[in-house]
C-alpha atoms as a PDB file:
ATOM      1  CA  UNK A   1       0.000   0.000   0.000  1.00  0.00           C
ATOM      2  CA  UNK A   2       1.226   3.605  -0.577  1.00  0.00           C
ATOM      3  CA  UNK A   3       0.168   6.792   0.877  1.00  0.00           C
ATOM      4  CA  UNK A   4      -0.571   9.709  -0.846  1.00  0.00           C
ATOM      5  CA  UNK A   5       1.516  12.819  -0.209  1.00  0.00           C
ATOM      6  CA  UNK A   6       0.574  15.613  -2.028  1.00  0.00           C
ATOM      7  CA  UNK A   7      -0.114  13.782  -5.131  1.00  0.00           C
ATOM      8  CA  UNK A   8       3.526  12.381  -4.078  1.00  0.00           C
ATOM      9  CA  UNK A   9       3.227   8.334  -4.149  1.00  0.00           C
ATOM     10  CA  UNK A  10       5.369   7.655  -0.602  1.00  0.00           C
ATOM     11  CA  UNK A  11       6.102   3.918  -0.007  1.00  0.00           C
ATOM     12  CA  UNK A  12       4.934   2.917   3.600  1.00  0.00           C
ATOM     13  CA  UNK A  13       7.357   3.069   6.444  1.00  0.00           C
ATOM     14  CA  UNK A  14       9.156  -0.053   8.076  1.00  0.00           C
ATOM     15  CA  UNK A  15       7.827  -1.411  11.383  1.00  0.00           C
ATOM     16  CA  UNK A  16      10.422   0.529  13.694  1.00  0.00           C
ATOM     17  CA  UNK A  17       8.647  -0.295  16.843  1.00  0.00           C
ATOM     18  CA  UNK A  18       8.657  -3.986  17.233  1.00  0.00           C
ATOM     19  CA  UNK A  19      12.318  -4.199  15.375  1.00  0.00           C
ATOM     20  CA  UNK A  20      13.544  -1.455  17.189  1.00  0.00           C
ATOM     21  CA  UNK A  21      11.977   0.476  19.824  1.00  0.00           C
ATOM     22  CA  UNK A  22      10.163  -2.519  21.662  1.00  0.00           C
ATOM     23  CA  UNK A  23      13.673  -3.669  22.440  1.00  0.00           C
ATOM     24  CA  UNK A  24      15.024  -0.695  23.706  1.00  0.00           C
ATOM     25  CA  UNK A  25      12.125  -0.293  25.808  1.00  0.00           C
ATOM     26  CA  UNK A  26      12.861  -3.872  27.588  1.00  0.00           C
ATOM     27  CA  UNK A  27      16.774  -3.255  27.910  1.00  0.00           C
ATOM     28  CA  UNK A  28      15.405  -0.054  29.853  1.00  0.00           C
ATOM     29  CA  UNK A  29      12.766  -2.060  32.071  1.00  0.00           C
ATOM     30  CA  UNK A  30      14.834  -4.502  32.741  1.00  0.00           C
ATOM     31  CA  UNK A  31      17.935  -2.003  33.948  1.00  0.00           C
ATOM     32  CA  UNK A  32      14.858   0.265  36.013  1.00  0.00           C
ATOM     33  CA  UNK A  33      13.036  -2.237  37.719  1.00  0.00           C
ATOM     34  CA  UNK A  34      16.103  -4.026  38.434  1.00  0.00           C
ATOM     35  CA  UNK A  35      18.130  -1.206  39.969  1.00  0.00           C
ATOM     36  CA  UNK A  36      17.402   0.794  42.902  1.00  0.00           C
ATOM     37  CA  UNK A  37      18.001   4.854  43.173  1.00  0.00           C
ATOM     38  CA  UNK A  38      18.344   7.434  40.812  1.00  0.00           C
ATOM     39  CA  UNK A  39      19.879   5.938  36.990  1.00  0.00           C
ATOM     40  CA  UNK A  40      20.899   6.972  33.763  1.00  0.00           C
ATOM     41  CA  UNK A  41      21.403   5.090  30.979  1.00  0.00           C
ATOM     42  CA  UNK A  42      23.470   6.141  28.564  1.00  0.00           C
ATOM     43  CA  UNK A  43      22.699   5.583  24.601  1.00  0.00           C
ATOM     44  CA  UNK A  44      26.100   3.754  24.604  1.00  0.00           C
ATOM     45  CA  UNK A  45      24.958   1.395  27.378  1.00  0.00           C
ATOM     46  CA  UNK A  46      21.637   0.412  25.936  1.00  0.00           C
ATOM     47  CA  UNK A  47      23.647  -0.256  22.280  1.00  0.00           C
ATOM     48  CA  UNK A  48      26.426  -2.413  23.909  1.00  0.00           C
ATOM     49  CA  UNK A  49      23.732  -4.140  25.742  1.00  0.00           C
ATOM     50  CA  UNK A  50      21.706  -5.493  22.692  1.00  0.00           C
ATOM     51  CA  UNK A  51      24.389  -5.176  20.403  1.00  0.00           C
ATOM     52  CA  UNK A  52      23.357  -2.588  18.015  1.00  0.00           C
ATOM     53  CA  UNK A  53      24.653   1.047  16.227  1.00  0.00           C
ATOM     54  CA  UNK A  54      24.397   3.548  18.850  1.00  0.00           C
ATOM     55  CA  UNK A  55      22.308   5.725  16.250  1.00  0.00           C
ATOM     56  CA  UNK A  56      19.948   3.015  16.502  1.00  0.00           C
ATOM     57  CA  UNK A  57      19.844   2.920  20.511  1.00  0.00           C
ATOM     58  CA  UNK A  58      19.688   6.855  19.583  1.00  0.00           C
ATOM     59  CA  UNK A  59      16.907   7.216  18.037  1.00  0.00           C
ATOM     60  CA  UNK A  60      14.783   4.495  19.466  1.00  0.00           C
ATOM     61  CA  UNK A  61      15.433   6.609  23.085  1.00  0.00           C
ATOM     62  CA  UNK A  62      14.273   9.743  21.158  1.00  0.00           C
ATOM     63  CA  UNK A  63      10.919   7.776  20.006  1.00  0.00           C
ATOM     64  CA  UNK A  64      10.482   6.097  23.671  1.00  0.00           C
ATOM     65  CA  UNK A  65      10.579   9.296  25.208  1.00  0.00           C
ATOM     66  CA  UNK A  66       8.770  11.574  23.435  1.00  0.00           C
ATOM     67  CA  UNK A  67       6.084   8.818  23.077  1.00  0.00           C
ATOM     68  CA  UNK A  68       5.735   8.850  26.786  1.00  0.00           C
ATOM     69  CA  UNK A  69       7.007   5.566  27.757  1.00  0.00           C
ATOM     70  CA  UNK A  70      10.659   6.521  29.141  1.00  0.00           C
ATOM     71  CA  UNK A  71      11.676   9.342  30.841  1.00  0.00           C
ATOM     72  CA  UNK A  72      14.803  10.913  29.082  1.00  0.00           C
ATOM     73  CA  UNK A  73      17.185  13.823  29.396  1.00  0.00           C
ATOM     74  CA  UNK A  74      17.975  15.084  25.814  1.00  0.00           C
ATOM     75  CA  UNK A  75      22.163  15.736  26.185  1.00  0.00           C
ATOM     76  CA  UNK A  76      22.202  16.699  22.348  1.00  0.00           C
ATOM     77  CA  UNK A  77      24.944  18.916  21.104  1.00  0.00           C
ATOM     78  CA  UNK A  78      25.259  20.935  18.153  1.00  0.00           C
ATOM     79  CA  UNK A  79      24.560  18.388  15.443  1.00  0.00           C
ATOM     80  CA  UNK A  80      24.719  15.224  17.117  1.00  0.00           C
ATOM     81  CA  UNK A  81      21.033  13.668  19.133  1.00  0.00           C
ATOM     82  CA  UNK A  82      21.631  12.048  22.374  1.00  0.00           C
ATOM     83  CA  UNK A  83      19.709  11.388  25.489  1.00  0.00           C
ATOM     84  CA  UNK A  84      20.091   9.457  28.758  1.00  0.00           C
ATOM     85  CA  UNK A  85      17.546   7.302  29.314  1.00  0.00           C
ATOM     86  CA  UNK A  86      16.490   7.829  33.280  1.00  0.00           C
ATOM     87  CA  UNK A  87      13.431   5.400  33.871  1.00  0.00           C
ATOM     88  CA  UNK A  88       9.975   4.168  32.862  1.00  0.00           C
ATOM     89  CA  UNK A  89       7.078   6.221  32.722  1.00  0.00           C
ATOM     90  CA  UNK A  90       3.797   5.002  34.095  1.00  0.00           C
ATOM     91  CA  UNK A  91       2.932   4.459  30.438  1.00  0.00           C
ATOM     92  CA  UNK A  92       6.239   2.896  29.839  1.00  0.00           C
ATOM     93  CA  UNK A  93       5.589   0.686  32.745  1.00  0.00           C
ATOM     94  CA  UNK A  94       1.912  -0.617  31.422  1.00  0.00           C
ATOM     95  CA  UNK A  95       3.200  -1.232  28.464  1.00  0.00           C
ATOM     96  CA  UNK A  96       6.030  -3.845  29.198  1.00  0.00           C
ATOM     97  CA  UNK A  97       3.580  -5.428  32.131  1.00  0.00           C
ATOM     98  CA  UNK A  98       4.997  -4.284  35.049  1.00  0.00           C
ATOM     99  CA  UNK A  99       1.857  -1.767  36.268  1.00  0.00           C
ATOM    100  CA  UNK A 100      -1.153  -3.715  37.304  1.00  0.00           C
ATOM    101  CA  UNK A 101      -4.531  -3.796  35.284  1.00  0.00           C
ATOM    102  CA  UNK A 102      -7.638  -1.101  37.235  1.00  0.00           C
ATOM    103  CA  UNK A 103      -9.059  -4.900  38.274  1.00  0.00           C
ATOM    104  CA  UNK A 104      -6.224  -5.388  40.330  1.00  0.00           C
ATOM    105  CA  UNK A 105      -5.229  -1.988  41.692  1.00  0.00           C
ATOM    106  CA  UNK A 106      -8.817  -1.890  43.141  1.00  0.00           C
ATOM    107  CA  UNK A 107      -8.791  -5.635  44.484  1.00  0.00           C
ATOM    108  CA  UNK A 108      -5.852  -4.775  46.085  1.00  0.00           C
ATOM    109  CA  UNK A 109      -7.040  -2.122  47.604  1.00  0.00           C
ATOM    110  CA  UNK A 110      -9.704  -3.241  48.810  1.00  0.00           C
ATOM    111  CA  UNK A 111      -8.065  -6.035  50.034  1.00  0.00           C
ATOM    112  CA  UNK A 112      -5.833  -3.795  52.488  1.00  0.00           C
ATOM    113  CA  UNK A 113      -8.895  -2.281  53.704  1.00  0.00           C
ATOM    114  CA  UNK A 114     -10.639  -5.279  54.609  1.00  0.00           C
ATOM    115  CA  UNK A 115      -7.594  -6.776  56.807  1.00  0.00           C
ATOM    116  CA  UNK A 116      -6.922  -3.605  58.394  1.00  0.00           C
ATOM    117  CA  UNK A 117     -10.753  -3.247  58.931  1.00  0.00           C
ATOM    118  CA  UNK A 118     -11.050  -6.682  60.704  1.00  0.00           C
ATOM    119  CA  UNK A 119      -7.887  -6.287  62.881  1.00  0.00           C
ATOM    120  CA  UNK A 120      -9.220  -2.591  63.616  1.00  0.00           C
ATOM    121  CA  UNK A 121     -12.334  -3.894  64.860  1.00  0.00           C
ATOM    122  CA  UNK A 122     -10.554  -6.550  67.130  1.00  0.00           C
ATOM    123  CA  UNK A 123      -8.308  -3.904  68.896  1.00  0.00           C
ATOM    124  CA  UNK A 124     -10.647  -0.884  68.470  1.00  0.00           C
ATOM    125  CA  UNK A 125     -14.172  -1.082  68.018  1.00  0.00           C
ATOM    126  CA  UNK A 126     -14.897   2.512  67.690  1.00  0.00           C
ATOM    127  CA  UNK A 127     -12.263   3.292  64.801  1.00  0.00           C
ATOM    128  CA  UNK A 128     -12.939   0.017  63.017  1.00  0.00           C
ATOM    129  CA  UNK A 129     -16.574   1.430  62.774  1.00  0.00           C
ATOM    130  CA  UNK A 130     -15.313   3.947  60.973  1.00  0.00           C
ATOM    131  CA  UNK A 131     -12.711   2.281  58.811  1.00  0.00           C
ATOM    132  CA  UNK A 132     -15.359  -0.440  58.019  1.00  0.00           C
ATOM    133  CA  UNK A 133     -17.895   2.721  56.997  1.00  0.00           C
ATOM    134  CA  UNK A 134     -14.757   3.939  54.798  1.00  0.00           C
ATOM    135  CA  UNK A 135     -14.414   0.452  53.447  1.00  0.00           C
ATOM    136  CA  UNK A 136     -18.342   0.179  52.800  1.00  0.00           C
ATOM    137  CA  UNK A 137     -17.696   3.360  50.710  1.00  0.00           C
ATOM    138  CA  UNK A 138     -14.748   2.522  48.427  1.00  0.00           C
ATOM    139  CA  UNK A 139     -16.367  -0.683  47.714  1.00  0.00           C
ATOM    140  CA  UNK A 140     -19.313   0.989  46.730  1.00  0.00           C
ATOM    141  CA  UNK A 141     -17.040   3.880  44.841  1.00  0.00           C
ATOM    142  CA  UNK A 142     -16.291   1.563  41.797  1.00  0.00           C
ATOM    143  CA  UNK A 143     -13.370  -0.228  40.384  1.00  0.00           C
ATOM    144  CA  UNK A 144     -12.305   2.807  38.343  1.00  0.00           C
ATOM    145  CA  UNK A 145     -12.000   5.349  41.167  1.00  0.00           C
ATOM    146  CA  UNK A 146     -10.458   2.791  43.475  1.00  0.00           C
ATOM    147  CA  UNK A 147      -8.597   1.943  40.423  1.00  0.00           C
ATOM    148  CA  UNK A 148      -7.652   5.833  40.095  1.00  0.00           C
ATOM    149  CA  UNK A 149      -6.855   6.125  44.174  1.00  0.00           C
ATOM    150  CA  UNK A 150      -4.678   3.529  43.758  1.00  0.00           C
ATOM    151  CA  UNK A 151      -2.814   3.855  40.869  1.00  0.00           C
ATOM    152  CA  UNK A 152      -1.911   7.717  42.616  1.00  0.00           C
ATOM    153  CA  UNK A 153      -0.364   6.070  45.586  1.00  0.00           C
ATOM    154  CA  UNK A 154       1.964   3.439  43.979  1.00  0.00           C
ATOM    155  CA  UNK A 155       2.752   6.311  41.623  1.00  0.00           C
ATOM    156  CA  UNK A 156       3.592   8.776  44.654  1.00  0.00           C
ATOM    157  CA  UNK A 157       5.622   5.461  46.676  1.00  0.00           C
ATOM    158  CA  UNK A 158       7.470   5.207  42.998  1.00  0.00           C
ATOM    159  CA  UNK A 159       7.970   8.723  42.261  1.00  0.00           C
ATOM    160  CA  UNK A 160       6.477   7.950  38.857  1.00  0.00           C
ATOM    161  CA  UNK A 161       5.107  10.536  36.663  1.00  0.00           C
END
């Protein structure tokens, strides 16, 4: 198939993602959820790593990040791209399967709120009232606001964006 570009005929561009970027994206996940504390990869690393042309590693960065999936410092000079790659974005995390689905951010939830409702209401009747009237309430919330309160407190714990 060929697009039409201004009564141009333009043949269609290669898959890049799956060849290139989907890589790139796992070398990254693999370095950030592996290592603890602040990181930088370099373009260098990520190349060495899965044994490609740094342009490549390069350019797939440049994609990843401005796609949303990795957080990235550009370092470009005058005529030469470069970035660091520093983690994975909550999109960047989805996508590789390392963020849960709304279903499970809101079972787990509730989850925590049922065992610290029953153990409340062992020790302290009075507040376990009240926690069980809180739990009563986010069950009754919905999955996709639990989903939502959840999803904003792993991201806080994780200082992702």
């Amino acid at each position: 198939m060929k697009l039409e570009n201004g009564g141009m005929s333009v043949p269609p561009h290669p898959d890049i993602y799956w060849k290139q970027d989907w890589p790139v994206l796992l070398a990254i996940a693999q370095w950030d959820l592996s290592t603890p504390g602040p990181k930088a990869y370099t373009t260098a690393q990520i190349a060495d790593r899965l044994g490609i042309e740094r342009a490549e590693a390069v350019a797939s960065i440049g994609r990843l990040g401005r796609a949303g999936f990795v957080e990235i410092d550009d370092i470009s000079t005058m005529g030469t791209e470069d970035y660091w790659a520093r983690r994975l974005t909550e999109r960047g995390l989805r996508k590789v399967g390392a963020w849960p689905r709304q279903e499970q951010l809101a079972a787990a939830l509730l989850e925590v709120l049922q065992k610290e409702t029953a153990e409340m209401e062992r020790s302290d009747p009075e507040k376990g009232r009240r926690l069980r009237a809180i739990l009563e309430a986010a069950a009754n919330a919905g999955t996709d606001i639990l989903a939502k309160v959840s999803a904003e407190l792993v991201k806080s714990q994780l200082g992702v964006r």
